[in-house]
Structure formats: C-alpha cells, structure tokens
Protein backbone atom coordinates (compact mmCIF):
# COMPACT_ATOMS: atom_id res chain seq x y z
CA UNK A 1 -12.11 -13.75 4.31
CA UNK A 2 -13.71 -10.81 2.43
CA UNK A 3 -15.48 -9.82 4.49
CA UNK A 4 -12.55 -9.60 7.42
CA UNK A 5 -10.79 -7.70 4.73
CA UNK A 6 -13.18 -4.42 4.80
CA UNK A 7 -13.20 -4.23 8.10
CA UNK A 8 -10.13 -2.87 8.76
CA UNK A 9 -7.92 0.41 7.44
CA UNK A 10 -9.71 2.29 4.79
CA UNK A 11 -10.87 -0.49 2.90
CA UNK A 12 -14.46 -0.10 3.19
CA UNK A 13 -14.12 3.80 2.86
CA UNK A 14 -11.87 3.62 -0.40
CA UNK A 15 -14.76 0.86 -1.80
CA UNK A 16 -17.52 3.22 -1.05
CA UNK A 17 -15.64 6.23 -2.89
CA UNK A 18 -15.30 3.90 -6.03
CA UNK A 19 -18.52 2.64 -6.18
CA UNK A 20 -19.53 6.16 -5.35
CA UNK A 21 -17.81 7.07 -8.38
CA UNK A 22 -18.99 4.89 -10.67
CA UNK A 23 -22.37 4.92 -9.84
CA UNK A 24 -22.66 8.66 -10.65
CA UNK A 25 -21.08 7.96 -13.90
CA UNK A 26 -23.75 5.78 -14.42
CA UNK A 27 -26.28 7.33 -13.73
CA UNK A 28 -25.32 10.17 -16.12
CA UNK A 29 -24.62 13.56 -13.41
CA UNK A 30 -20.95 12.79 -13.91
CA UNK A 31 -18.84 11.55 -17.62
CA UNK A 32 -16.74 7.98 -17.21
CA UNK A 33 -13.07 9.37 -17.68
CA UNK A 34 -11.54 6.22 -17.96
CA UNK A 35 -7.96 7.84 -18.60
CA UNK A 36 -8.26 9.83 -15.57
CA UNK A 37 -9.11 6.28 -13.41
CA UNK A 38 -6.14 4.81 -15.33
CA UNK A 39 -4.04 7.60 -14.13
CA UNK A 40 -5.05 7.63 -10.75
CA UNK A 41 -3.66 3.65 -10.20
CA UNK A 42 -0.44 4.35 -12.24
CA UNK A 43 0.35 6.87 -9.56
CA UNK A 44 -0.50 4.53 -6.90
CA UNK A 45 2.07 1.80 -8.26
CA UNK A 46 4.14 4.61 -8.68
CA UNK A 47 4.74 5.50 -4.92
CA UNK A 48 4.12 1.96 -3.38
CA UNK A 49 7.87 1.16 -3.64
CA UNK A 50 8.97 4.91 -2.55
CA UNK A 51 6.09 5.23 0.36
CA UNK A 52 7.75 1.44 1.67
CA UNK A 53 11.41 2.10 1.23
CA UNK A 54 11.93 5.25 2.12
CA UNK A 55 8.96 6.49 4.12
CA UNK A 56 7.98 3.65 5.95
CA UNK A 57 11.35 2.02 6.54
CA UNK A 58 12.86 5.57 7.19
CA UNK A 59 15.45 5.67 10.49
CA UNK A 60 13.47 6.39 13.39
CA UNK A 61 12.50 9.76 13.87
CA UNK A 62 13.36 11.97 17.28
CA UNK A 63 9.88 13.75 17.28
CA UNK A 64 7.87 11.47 19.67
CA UNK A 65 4.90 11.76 17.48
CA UNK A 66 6.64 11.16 14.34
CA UNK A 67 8.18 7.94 15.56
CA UNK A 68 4.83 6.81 16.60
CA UNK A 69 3.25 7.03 13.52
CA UNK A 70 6.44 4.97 12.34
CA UNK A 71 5.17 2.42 14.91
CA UNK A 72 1.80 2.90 13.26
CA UNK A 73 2.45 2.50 10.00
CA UNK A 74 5.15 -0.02 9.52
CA UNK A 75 7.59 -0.39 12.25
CA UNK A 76 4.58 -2.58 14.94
CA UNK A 77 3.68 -4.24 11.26
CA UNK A 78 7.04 -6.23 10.93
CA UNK A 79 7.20 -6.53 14.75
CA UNK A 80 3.30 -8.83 14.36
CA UNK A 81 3.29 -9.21 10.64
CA UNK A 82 0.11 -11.37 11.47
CA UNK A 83 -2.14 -8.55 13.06
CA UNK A 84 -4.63 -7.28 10.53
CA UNK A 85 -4.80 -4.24 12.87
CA UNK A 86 -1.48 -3.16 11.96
CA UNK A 87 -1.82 -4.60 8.56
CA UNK A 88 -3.87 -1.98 6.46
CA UNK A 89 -3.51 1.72 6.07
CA UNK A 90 -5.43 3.47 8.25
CA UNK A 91 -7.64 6.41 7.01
CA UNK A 92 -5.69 9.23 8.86
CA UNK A 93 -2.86 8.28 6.13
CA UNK A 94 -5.23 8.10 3.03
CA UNK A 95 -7.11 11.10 3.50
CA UNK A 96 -4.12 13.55 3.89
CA UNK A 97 -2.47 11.78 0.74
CA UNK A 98 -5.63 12.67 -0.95
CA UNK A 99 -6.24 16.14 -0.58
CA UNK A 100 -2.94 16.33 -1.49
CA UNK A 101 -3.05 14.71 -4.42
CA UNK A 102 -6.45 16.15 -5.07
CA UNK A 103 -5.39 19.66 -4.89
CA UNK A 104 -2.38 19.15 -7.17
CA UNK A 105 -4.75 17.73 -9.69
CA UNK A 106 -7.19 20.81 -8.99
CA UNK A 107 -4.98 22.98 -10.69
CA UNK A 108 -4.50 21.19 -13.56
CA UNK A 109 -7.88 19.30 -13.99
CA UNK A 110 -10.53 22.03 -11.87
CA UNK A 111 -13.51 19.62 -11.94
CA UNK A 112 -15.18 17.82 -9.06
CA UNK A 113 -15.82 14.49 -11.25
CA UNK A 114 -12.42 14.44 -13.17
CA UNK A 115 -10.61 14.76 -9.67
CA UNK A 116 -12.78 11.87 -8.25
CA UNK A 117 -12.12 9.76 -10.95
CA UNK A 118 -8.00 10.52 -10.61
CA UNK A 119 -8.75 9.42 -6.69
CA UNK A 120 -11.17 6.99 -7.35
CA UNK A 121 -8.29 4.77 -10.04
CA UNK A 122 -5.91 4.84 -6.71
CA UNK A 123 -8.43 3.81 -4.59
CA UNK A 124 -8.21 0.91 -6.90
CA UNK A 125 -4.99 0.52 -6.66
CA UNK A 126 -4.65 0.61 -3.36
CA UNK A 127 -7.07 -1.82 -2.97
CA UNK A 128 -5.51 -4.40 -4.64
CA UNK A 129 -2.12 -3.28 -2.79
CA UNK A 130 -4.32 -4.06 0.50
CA UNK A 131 -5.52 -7.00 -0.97
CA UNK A 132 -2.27 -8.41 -2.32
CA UNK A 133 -0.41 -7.87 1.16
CA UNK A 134 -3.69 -9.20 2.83
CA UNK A 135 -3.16 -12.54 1.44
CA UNK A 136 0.28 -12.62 1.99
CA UNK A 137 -0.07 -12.82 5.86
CA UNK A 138 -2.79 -14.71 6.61
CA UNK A 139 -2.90 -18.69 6.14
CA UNK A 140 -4.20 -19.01 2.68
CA UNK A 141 -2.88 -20.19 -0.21
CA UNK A 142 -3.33 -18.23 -3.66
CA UNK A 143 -4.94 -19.72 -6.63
CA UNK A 144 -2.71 -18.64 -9.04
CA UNK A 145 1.18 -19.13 -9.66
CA UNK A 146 1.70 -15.53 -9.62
CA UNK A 147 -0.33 -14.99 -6.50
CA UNK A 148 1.65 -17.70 -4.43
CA UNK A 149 4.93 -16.38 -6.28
CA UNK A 150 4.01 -12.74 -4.98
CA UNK A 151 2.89 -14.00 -1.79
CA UNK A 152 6.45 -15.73 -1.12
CA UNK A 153 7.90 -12.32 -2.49
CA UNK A 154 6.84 -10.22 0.28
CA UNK A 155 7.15 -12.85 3.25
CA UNK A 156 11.22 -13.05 1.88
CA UNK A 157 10.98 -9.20 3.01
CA UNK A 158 9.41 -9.75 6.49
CA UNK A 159 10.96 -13.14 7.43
CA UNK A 160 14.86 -12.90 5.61
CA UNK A 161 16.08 -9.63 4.59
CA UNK A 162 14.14 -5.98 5.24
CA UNK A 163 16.50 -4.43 3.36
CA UNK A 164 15.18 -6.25 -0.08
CA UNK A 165 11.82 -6.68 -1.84
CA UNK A 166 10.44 -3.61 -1.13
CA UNK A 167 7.36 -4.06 -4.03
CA UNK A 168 4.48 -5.56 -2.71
CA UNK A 169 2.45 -5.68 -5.61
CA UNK A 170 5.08 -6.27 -8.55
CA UNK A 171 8.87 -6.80 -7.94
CA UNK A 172 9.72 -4.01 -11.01
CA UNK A 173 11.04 -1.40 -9.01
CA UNK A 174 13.37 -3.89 -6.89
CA UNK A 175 14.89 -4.47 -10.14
CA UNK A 176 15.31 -0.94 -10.83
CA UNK A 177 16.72 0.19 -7.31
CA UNK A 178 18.95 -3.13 -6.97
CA UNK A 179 16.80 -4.32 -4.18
CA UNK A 180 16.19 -7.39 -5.55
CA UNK A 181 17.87 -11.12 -5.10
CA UNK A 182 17.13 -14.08 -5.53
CA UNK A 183 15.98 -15.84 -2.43
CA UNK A 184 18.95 -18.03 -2.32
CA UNK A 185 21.32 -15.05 -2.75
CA UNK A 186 20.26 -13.07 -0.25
CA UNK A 187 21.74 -13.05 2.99
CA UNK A 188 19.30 -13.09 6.15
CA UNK A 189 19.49 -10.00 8.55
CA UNK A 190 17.93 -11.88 11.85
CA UNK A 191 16.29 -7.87 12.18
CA UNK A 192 13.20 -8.38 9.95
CA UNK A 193 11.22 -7.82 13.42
CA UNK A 194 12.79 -4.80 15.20
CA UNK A 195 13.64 -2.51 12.63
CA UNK A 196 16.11 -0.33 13.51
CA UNK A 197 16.40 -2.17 16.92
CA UNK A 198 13.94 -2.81 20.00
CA UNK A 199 9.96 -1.92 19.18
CA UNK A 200 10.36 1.09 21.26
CA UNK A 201 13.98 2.27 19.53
C-alpha cells in the first residue's frame, strides 16, 4: 500500500525534498526554521479548496492544450476515480507551483534554507493531501473515525454531487463557501463522471 503510494505523481520527489531538508538541518549546514515549515503547510491547506473548485473544476477551456491538462489533472480523475495514474499530482504541476511560490518568498525571505523549509512544510502538506485522497479510492478501510468520516466525505463529491465537498483534507472551507450538505440533503447530479459533459467536451 505504501509503497504503491510513492510510485506515482510527485510523491517520491516531494519525500526526497523533505527528508532532504531535514537532514541538512541536522546535520548542522542549514538552521531548523520550524515556523517557516509551519508556514509552508498552512499555505498548502490554504489553496487545496481554491486549486479544486475553481482551478480544477473550471469550465472547459477552448485552448486544446489547456483543456488537456484539465483532462490531466481532474476532469479523466472523476471520469476513473479508481486509477492511481490519474490520481496524484504529477510533477509538471508541482514544480511550476514551486518556483512560484519560491520566488515570491525570495523576496521576502532571500535564503536558500529558509525558502526550502517554506517548500519543504507544503511538501508536507501535500503529502498528506495525496495520502488522504489515496485512501479514499482504493478498497481500504481507515483506522480511525475521522479517517473513514473523511474518506466518505470525498467519495459524496465523486459519486453524488461535484458541485459540493470540495475539501479533501478538512471540510472547513465547504462551510465557509456554502458548499457543504449534509449527505442526505444534497441532491445527486448523475454528472459526477463527465464533468461538464462527455470526457472529450
């Protein structure tokens, strides 16, 4: 099960860039700037309900390569919710996010370590983003109440109503937005696979 896990998306590359991380702190070249890590998953859990509702379930886009990165990233995902191939984020998302967010932080923070602490706390993150939705399409049951709770959360998205329970990790921002029902309130679309219509729109 783990080991399925880092073999696909950036999993295995956001690992090595935390352990990475951490090992030069430990080791003394770099200083452990725990705040910085903090921040770094706080933005994460930040975007995860913007990047889902509004990026990833955005209208389909009339740039042929645009709309196949749509496919990519989310559309092909509710079409086969059950392939791990089209489960993950794929590194050609991450690392554009990153130097992104890396040169933003640049200016404010112009240090090599601070910066890869600030992207080594959303590698964490999105880790346990990856992890979270991992769990919640493949046949296992979590240990936890929360993790079966959470679990149930995000297959009400992909199996009742796309248009609700956008949070993968945490419901909070549903509440916020109004994109959250109960289960039994909710009415059922029948469009959770073809989003926006057929797979090729």
């Amino acid at each position: 099960m783990i080991r399925e896990f880092f073999r696909h998306g950036s999993n295995a590359a956001l690992a090595a860039l935390i352990a990475g991380t951490l090992a030069l702190a430990a080791c003394g070249v770099w200083h452990f700037h725990a705040g910085l890590f903090a921040l770094g998953a706080l933005l994460f859990f930040g975007s995860e309900y913007g990047y889902h509702r509004y990026a990833f379930h955005a209208p389909p886009a009339k740039q042929k390569w645009v709309l196949f990165l749509q496919h990519r990233l989310h559309y092909d995902h509710h079409v086969e919710p059950a392939r791990l191939d089209l489960l993950f984020l794929p590194l050609w998302f991450i690392i554009p996010n990153y130097i992104l967010t890396g040169a933003v932080a640049w200016l404010i923070w112009p240090a090599w370590e601070k910066i890869f602490f600030l992207l080594a706390g959303s590698s964490a993150a999105i880790l346990y983003y990856e992890w979270v939705h991992y769990v919640a399409h493949i046949p296992y049951k979590p240990r936890t109440p929360w993790g079966r709770w959470i679990k149930k959360y995000h297959l009400w998205h992909h199996f009742k109503n796309e248009t609700l329970w956008f949070g993968v990790t945490n419901p909070s921002f549903d509440f916020f937005a109004k994109t959250y029902r109960g289960v039994d309130e909710a009415a059922a679309t029948g469009t959770t696979r073809r989003l926006f219509g057929a797979k090729g729109d």
